[in-house]
N, C-alpha and C. Protein backbone atom coordinates (compact mmCIF):
# COMPACT_ATOMS: atom_id res chain seq x y z
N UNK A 1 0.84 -1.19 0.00
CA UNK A 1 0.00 0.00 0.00
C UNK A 1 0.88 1.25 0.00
N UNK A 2 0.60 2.63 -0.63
CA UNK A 2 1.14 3.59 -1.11
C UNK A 2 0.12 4.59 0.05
N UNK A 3 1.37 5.44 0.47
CA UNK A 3 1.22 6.43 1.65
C UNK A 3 0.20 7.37 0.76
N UNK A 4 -0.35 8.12 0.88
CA UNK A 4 -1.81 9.06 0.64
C UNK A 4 -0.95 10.26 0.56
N UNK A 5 0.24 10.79 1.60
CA UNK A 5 0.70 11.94 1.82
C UNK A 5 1.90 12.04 1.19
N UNK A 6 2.89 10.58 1.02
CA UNK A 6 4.33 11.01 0.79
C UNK A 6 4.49 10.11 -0.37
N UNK A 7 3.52 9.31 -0.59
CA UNK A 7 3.96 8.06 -1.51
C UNK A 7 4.97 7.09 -1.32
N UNK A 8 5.39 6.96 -0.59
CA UNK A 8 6.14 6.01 0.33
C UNK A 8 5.37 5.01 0.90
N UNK A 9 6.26 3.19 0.66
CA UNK A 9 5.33 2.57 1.14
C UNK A 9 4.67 2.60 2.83
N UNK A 10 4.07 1.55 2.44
CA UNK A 10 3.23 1.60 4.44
C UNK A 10 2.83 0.55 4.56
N UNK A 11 2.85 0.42 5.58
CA UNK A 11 2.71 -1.06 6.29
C UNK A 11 1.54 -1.51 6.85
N UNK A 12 0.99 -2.63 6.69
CA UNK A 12 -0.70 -2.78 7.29
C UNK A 12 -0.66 -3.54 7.82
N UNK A 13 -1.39 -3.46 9.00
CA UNK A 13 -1.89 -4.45 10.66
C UNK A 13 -3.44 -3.86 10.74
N UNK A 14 -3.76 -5.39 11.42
CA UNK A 14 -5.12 -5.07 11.74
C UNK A 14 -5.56 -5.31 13.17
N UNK A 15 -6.91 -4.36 13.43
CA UNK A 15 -7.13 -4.34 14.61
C UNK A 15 -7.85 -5.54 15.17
N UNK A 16 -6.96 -6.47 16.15
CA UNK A 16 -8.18 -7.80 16.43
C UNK A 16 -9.28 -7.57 16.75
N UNK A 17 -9.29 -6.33 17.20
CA UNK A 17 -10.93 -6.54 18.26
C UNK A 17 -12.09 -5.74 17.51
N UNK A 18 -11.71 -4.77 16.08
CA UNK A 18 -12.47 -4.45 15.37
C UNK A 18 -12.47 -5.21 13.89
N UNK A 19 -11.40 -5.71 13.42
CA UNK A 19 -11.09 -5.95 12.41
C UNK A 19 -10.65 -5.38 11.15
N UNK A 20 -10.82 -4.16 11.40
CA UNK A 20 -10.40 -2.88 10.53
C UNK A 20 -9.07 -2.41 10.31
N UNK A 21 -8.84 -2.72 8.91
CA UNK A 21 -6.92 -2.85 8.31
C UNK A 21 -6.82 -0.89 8.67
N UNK A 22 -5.76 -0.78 9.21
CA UNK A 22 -4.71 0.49 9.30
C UNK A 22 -3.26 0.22 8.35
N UNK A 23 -2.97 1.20 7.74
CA UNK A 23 -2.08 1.25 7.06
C UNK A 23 -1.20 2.30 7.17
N UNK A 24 -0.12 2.39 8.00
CA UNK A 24 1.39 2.72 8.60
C UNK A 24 2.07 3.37 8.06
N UNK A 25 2.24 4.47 7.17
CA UNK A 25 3.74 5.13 7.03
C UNK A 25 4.82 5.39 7.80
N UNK A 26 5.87 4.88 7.91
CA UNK A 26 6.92 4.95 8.36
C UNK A 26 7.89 6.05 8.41
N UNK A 27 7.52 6.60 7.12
CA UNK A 27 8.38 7.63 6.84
C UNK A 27 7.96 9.41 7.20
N UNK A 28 6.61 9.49 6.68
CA UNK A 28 6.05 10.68 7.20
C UNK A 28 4.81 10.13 8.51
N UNK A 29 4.79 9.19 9.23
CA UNK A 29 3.85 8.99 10.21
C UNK A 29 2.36 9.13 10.17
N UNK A 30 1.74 8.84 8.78
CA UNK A 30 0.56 8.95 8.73
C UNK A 30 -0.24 7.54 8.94
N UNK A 31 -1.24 7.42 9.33
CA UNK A 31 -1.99 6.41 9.64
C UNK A 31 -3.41 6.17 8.52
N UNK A 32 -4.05 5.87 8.33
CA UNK A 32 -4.97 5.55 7.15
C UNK A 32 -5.57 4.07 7.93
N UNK A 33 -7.14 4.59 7.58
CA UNK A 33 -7.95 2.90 7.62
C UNK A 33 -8.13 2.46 6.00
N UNK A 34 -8.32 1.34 5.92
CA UNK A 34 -8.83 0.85 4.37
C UNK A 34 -10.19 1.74 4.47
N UNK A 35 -10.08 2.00 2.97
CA UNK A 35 -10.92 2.26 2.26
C UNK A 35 -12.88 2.19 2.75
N UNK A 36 -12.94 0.69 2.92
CA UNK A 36 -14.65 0.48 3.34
C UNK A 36 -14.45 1.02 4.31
N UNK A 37 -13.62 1.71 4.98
CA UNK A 37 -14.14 2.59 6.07
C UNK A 37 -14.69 3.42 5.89
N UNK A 38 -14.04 4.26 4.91
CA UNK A 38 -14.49 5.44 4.73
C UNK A 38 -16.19 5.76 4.41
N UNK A 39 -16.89 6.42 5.53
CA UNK A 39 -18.07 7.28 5.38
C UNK A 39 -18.84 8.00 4.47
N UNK A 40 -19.80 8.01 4.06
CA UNK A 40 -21.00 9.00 2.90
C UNK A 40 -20.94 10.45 3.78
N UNK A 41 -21.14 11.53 3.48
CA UNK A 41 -21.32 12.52 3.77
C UNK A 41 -22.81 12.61 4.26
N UNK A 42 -23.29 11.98 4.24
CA UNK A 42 -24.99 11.82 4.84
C UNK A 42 -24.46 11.11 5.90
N UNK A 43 -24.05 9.77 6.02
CA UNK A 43 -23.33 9.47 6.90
C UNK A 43 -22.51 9.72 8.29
N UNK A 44 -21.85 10.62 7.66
CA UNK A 44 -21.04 11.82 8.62
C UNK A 44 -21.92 12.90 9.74
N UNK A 45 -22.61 13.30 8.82
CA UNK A 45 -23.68 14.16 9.07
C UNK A 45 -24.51 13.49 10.26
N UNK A 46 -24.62 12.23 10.14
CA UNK A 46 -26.34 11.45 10.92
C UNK A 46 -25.08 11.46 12.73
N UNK A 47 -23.99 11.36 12.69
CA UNK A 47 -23.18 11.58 13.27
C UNK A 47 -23.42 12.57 14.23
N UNK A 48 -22.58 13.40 13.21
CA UNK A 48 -22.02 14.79 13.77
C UNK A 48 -23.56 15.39 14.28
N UNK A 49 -24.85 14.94 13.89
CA UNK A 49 -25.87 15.69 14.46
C UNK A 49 -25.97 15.27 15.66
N UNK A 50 -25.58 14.29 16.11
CA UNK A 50 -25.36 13.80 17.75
C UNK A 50 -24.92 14.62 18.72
N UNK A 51 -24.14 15.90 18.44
CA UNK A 51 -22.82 16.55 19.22
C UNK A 51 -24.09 17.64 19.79
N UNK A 52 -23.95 17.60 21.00
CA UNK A 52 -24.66 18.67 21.46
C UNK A 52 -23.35 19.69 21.96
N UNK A 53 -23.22 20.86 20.95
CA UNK A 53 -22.33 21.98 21.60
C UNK A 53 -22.61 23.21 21.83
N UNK A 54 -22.82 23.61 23.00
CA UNK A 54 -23.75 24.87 23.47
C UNK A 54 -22.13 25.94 23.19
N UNK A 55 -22.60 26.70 22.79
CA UNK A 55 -21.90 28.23 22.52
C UNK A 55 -21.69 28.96 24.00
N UNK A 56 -21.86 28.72 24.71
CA UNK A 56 -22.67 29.80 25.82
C UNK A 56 -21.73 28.88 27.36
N UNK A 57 -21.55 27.22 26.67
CA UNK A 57 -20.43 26.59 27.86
C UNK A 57 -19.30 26.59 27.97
N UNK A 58 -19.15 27.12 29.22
CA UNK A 58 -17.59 27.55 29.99
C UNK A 58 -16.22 27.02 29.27
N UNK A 59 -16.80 25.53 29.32
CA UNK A 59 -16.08 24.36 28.96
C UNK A 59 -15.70 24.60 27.38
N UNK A 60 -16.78 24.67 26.30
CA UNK A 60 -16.72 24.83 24.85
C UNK A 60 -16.03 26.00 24.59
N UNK A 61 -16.02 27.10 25.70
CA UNK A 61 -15.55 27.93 24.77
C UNK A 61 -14.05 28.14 25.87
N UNK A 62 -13.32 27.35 26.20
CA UNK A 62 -12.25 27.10 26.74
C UNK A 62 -11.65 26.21 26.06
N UNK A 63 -12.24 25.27 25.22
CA UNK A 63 -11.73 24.37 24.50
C UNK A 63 -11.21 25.05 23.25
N UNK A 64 -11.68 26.00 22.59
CA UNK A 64 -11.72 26.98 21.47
C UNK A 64 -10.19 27.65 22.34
N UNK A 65 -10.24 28.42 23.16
CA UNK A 65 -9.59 29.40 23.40
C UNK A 65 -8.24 28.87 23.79
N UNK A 66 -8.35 27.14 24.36
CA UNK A 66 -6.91 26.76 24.51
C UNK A 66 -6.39 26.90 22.80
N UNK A 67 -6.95 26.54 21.66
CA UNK A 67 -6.48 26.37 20.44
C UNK A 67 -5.95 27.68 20.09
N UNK A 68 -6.98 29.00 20.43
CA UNK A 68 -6.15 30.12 19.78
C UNK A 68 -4.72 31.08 21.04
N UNK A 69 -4.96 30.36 21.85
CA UNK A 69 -3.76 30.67 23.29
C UNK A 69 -2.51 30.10 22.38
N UNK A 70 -2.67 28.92 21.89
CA UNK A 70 -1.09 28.50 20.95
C UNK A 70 -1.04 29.30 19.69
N UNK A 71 -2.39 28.95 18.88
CA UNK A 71 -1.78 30.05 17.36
C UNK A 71 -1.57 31.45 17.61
N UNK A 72 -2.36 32.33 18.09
CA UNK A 72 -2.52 33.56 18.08
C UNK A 72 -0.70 34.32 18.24
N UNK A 73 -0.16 33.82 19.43
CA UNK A 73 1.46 34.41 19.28
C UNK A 73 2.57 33.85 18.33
N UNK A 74 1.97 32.91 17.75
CA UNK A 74 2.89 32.52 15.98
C UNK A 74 2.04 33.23 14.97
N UNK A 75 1.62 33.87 14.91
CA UNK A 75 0.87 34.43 13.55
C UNK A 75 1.09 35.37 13.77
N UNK A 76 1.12 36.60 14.38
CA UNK A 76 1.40 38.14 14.28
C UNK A 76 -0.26 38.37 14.89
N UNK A 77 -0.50 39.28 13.71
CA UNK A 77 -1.58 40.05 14.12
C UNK A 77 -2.48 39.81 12.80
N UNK A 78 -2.96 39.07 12.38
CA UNK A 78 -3.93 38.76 10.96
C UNK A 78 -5.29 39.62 11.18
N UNK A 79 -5.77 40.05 9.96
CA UNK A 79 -6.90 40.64 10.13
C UNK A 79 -8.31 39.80 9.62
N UNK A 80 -8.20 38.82 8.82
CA UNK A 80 -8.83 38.19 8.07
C UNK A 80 -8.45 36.55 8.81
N UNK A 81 -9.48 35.76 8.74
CA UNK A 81 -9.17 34.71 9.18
C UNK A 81 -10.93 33.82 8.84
N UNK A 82 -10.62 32.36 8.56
CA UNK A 82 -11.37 31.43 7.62
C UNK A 82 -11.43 30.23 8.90
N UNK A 83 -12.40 29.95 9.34
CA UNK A 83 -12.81 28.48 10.33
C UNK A 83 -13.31 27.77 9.37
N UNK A 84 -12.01 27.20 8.90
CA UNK A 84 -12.75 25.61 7.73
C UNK A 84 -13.52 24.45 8.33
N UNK A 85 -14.68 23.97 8.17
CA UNK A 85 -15.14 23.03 8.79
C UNK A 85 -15.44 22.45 10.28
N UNK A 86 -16.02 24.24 10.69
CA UNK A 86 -16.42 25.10 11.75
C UNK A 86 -17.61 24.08 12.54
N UNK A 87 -18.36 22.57 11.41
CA UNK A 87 -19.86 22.77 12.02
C UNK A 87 -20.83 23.14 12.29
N UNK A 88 -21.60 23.16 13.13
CA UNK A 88 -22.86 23.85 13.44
C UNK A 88 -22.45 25.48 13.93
N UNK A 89 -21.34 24.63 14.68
CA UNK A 89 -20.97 26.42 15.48
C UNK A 89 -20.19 27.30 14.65
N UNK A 90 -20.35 28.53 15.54
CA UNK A 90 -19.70 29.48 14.45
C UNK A 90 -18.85 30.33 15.54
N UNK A 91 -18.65 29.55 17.02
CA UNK A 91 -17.84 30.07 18.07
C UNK A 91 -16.45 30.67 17.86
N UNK A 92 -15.40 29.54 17.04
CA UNK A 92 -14.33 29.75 16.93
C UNK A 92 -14.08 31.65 15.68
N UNK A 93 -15.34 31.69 15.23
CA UNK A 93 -15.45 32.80 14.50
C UNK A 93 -15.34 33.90 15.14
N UNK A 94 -15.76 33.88 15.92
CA UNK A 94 -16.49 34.89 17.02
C UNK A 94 -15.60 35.23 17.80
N UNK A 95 -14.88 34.01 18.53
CA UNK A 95 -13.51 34.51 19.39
C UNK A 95 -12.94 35.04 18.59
N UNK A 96 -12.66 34.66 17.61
CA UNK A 96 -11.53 35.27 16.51
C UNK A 96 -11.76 37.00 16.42
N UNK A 97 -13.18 37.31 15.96
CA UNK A 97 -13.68 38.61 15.92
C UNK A 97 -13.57 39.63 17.32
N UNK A 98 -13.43 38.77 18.56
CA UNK A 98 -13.70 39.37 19.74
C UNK A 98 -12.06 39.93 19.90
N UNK A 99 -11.01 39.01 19.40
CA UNK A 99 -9.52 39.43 19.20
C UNK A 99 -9.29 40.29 18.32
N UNK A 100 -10.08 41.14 17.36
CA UNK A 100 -10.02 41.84 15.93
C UNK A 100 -9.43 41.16 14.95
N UNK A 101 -9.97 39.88 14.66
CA UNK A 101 -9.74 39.15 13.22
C UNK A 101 -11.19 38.76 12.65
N UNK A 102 -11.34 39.62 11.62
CA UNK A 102 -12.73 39.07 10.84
C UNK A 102 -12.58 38.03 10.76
N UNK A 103 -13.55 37.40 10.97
CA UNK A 103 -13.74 35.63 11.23
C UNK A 103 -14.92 35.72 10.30
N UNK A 104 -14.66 34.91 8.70
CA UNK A 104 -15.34 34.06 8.12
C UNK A 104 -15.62 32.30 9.07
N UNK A 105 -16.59 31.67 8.33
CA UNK A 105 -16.17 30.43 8.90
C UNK A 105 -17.34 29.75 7.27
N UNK A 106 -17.06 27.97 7.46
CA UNK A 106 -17.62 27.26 6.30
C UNK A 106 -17.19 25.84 6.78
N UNK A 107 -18.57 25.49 6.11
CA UNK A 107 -18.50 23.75 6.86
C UNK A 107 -19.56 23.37 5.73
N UNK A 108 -18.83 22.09 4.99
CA UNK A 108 -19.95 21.33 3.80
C UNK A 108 -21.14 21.04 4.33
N UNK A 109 -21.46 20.76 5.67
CA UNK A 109 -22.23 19.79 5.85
C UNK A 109 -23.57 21.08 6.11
N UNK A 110 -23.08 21.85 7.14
CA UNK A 110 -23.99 23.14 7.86
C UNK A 110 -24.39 24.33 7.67
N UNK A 111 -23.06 24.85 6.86
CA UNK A 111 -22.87 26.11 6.15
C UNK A 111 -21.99 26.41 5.08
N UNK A 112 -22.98 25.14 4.02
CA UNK A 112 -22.11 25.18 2.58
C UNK A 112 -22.23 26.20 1.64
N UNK A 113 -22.85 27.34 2.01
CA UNK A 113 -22.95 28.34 0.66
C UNK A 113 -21.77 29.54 1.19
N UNK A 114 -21.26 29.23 2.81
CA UNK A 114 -20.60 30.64 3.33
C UNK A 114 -18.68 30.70 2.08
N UNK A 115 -18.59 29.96 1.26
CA UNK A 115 -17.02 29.90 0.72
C UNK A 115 -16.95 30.68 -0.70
N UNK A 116 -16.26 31.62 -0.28
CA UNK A 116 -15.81 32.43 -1.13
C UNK A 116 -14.62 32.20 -2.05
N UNK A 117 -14.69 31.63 -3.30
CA UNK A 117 -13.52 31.04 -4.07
C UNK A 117 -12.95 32.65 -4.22
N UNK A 118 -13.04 33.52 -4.90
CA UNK A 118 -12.18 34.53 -4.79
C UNK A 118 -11.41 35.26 -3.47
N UNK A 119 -11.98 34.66 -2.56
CA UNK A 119 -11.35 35.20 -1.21
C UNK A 119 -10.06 34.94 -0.66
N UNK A 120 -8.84 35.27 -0.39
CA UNK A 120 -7.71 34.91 0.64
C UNK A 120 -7.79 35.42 1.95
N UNK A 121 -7.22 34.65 2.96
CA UNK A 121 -6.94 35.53 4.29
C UNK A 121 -5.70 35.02 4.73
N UNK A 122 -5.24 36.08 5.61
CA UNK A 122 -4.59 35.92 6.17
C UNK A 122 -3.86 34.88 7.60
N UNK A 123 -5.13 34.17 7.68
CA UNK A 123 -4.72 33.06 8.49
C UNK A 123 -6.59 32.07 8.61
N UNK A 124 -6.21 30.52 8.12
CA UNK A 124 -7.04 29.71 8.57
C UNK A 124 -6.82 28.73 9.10
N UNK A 125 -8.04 28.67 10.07
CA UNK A 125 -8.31 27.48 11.42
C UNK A 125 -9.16 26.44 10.56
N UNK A 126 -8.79 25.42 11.36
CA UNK A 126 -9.13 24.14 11.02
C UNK A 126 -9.20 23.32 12.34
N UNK A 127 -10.18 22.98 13.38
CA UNK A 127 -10.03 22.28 14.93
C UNK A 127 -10.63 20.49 14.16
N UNK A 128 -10.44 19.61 14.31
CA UNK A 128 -10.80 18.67 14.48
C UNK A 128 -11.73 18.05 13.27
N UNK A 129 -10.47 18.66 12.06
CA UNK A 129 -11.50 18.00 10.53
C UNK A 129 -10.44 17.36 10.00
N UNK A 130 -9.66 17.32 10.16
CA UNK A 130 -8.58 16.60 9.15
C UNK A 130 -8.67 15.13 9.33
N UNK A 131 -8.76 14.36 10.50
CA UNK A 131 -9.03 13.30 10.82
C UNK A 131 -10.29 12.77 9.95
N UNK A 132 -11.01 13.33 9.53
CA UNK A 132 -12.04 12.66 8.84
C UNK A 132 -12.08 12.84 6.86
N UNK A 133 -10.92 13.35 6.57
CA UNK A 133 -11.03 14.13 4.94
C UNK A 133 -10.35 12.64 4.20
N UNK A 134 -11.25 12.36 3.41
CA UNK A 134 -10.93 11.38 2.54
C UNK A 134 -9.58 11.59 1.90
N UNK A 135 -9.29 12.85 1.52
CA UNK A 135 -8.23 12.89 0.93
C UNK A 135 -7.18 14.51 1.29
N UNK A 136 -6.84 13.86 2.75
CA UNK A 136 -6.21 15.30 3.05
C UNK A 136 -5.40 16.12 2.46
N UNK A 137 -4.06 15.41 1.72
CA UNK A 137 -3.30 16.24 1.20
C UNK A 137 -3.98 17.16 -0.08
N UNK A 138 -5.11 16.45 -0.44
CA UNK A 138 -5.34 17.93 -1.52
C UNK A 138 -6.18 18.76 -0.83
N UNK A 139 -7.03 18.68 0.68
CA UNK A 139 -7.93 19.29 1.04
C UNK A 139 -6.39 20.69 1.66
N UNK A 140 -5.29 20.44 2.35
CA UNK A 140 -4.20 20.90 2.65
C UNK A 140 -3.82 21.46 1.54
N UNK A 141 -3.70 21.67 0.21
CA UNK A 141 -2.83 22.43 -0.79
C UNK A 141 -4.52 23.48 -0.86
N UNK A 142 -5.48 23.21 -1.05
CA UNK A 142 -6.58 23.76 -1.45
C UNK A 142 -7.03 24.83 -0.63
N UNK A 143 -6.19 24.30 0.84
CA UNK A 143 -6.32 25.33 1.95
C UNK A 143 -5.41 26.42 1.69
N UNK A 144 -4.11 26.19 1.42
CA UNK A 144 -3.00 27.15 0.90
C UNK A 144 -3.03 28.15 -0.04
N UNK A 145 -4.22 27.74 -1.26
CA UNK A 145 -4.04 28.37 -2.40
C UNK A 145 -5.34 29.73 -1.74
N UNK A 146 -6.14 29.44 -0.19
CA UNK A 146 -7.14 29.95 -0.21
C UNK A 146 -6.24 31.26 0.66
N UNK A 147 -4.95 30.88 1.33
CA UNK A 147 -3.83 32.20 2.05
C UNK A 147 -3.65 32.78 1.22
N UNK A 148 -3.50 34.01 1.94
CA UNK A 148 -2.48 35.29 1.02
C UNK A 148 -1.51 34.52 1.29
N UNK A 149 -0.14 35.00 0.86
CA UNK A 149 1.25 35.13 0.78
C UNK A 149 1.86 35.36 2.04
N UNK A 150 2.13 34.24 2.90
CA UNK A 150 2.87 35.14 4.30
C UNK A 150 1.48 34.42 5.14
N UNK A 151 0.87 34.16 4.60
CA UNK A 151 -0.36 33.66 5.78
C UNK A 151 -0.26 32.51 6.75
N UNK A 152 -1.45 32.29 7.79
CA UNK A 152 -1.05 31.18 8.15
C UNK A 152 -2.02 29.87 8.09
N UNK A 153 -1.94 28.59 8.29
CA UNK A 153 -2.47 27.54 8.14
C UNK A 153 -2.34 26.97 9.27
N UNK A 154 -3.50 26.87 10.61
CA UNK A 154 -3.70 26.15 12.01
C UNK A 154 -4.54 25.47 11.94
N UNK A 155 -4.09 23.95 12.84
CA UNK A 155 -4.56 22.87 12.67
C UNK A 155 -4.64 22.39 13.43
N UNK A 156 -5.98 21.77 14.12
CA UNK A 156 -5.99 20.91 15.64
C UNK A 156 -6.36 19.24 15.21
N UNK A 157 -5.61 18.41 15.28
CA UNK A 157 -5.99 17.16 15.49
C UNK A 157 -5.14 16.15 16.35
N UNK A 158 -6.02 15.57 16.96
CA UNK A 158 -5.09 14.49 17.77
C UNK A 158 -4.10 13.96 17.08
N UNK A 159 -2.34 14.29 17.48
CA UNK A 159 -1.43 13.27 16.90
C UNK A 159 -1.53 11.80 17.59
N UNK A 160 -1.22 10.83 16.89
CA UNK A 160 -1.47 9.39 17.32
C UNK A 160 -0.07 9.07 17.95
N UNK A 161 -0.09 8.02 18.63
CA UNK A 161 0.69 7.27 19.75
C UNK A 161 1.85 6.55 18.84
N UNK A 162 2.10 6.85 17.45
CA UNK A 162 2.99 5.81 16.51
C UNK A 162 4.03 5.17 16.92
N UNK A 163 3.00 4.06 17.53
CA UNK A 163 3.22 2.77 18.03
C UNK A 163 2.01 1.82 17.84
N UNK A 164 2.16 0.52 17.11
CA UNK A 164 0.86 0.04 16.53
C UNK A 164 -0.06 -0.63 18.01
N UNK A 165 0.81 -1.27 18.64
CA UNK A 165 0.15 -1.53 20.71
C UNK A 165 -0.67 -0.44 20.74
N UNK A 166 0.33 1.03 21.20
CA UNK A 166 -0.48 2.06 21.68
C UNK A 166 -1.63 2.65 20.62
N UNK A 167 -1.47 1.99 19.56
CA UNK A 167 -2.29 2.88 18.53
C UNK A 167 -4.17 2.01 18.70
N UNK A 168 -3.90 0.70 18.63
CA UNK A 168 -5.01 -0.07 18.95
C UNK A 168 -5.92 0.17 20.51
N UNK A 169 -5.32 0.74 21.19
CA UNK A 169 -5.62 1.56 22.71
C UNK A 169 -6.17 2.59 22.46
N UNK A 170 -6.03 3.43 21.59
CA UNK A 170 -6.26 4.81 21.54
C UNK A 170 -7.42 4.88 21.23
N UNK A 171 -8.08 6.01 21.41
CA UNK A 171 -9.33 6.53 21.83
C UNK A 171 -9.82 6.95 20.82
N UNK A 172 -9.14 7.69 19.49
CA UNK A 172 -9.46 8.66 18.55
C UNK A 172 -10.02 7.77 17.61
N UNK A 173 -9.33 6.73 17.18
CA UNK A 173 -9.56 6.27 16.06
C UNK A 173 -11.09 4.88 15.85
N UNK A 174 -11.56 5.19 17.53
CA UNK A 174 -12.69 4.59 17.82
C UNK A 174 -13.55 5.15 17.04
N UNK A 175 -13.88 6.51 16.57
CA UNK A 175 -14.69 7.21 16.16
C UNK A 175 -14.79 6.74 14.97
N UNK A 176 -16.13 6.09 14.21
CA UNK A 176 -15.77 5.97 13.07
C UNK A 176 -15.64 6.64 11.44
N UNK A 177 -16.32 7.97 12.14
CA UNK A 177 -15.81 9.33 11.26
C UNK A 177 -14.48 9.00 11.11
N UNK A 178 -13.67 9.15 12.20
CA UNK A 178 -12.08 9.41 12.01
C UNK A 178 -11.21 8.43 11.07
N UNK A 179 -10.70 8.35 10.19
CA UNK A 179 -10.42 7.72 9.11
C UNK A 179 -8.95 7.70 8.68
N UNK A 180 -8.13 9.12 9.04
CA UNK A 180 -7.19 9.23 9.18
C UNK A 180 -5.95 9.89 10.23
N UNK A 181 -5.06 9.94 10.31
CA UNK A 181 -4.38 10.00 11.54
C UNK A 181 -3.06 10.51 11.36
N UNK A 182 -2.63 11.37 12.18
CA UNK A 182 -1.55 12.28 11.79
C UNK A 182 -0.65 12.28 13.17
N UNK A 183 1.00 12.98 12.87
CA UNK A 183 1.99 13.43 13.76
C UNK A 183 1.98 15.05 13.24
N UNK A 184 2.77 15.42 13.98
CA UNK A 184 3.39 16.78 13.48
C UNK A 184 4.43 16.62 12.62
N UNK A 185 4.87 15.31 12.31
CA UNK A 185 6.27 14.61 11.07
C UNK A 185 5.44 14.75 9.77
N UNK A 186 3.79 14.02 10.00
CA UNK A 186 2.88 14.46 8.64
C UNK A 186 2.92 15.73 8.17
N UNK A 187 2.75 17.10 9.32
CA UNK A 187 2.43 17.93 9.03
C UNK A 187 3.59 18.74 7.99
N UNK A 188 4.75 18.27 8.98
CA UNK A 188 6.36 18.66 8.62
C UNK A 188 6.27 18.36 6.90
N UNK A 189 6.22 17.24 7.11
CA UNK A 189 6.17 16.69 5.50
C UNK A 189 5.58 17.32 4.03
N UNK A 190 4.35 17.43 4.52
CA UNK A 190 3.51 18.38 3.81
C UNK A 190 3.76 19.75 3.58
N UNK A 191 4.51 20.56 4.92
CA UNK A 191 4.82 21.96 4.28
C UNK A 191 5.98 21.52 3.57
N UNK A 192 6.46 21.10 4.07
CA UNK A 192 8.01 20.80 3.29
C UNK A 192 7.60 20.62 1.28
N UNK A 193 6.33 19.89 1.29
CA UNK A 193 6.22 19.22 -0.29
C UNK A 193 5.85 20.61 -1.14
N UNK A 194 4.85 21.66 -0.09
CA UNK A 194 4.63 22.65 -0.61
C UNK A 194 5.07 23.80 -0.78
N UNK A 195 6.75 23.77 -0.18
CA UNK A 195 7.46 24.99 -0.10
C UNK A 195 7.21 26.25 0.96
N UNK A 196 6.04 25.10 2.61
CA UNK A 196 6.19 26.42 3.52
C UNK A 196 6.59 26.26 4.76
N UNK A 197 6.80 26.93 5.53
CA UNK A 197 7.56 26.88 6.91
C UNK A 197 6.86 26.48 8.21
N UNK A 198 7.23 25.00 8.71
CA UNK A 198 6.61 24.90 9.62
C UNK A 198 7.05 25.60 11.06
N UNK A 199 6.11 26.33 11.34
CA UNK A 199 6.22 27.31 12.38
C UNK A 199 6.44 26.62 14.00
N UNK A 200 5.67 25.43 14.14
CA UNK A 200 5.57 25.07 15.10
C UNK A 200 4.31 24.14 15.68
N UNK A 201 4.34 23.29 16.41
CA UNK A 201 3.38 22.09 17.24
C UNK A 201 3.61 22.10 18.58
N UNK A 202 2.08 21.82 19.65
CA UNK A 202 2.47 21.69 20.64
C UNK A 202 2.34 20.20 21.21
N UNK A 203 3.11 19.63 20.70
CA UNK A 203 3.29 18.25 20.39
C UNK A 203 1.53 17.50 20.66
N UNK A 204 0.99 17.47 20.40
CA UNK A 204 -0.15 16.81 20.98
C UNK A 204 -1.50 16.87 19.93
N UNK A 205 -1.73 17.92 19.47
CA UNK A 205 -2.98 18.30 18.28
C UNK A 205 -2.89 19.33 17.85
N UNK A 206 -1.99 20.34 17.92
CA UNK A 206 -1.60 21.44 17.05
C UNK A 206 -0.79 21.56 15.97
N UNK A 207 -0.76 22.99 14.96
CA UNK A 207 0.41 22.34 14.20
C UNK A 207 -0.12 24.17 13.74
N UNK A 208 1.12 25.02 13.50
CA UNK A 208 1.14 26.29 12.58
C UNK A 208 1.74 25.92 11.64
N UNK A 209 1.51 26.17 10.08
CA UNK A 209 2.06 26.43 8.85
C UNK A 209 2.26 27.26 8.38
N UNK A 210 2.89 27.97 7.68
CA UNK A 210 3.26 29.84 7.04
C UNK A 210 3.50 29.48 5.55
N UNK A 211 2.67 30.19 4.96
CA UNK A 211 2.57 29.89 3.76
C UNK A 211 4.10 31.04 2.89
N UNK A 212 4.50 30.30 2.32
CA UNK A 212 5.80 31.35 1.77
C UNK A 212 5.16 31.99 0.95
């Protein structure tokens, strides 16, 4: 099997207790389920309508604010800023606006008419979608071409335990939205293919990119 991100081979083990093949890159640390995993977008949806997330809890909007406590002092001062695949909510927008960054936001499933193909900004968020994109590395270049020049690209997803023991333990990949699985070595990889500077991770589910 051929890596999704680097094209490099990868290695496949399966999970005994679900039965569901994972497939290993070695080289850039990406993780991948086979294929019949992968979800319908109706699918996804019958899901994600499960999530009860109140705007208004302590908790939700502390969860938001740990994410922009790490990006906000690697990016400068952006005025423009894009919440890709925001969901129902439109919180992470809002903090953004309450800091003075116009906060667009857009999500296929909730608020598919808000995307402006002629638009760039200066910095976009992304919390907890990459794990589920059939095909990240082009959803990642598609994000880039949407920066100005100098912009930035923030990203929250659980990095995995890459270790196949600890990986069958782990919690994330229970979800069966979640489909794919990343390090900050993926992320590395990827600016690297696209010519931009990785700024920085706080080892765990973050990741800044700077678009050259």
């Amino acid at each position: 099997m051929t890596c999704h991100i680097c094209n490099k081979p990868a290695e496949c083990f399966v999970d005994e207790k679900t039965k569901i093949t994972y497939c290993h890159c070695k080289s850039c640390e990406y993780i991948f389920k086979s294929s019949e995993c992968y979800q319908s977008i109706e699918e996804q949806k019958s899901r994600y309508d499960l999530h009860e997330n109140d705007e208004d809890h302590p908790g939700y909007r502390a969860y938001f604010q740990r994410f922009l406590n790490f990006v906000l002092p690697l990016v400068g001062t952006p005025k423009t800023a894009l919440d890709f695949g925001c969901g129902r909510s439109t919180l992470l927008a809002s903090l953004l606006e309450e800091k003075g960054v116009h906060g667009d936001y857009y999500d296929p499933l909730y608020h598919p008419a808000n995307l402006d193909n002629s638009k760039k900004y200066e910095l976009i968020v992304s919390t907890e979608v990459f794990e589920h994109l059939h095909q990240p590395k082009e959803v990642f270049y598609s994000l880039l071409e949407r920066l100005e020049d100098g912009g930035y690209l923030a990203l929250q997803t659980q990095f995995h335990p890459n270790d196949e023991t600890a990986f069958k333990k782990w919690y994330y990949h229970q979800d069966p939205t979640h489909i794919v699985f990343f390090r900050a070595k993926t992320f590395r990889v990827l600016a690297e293919m696209y010519g931009c500077e990785f700024v920085g991770d706080n080892g765990k589910n973050m990741v800044v990119i700077r678009k050259a």
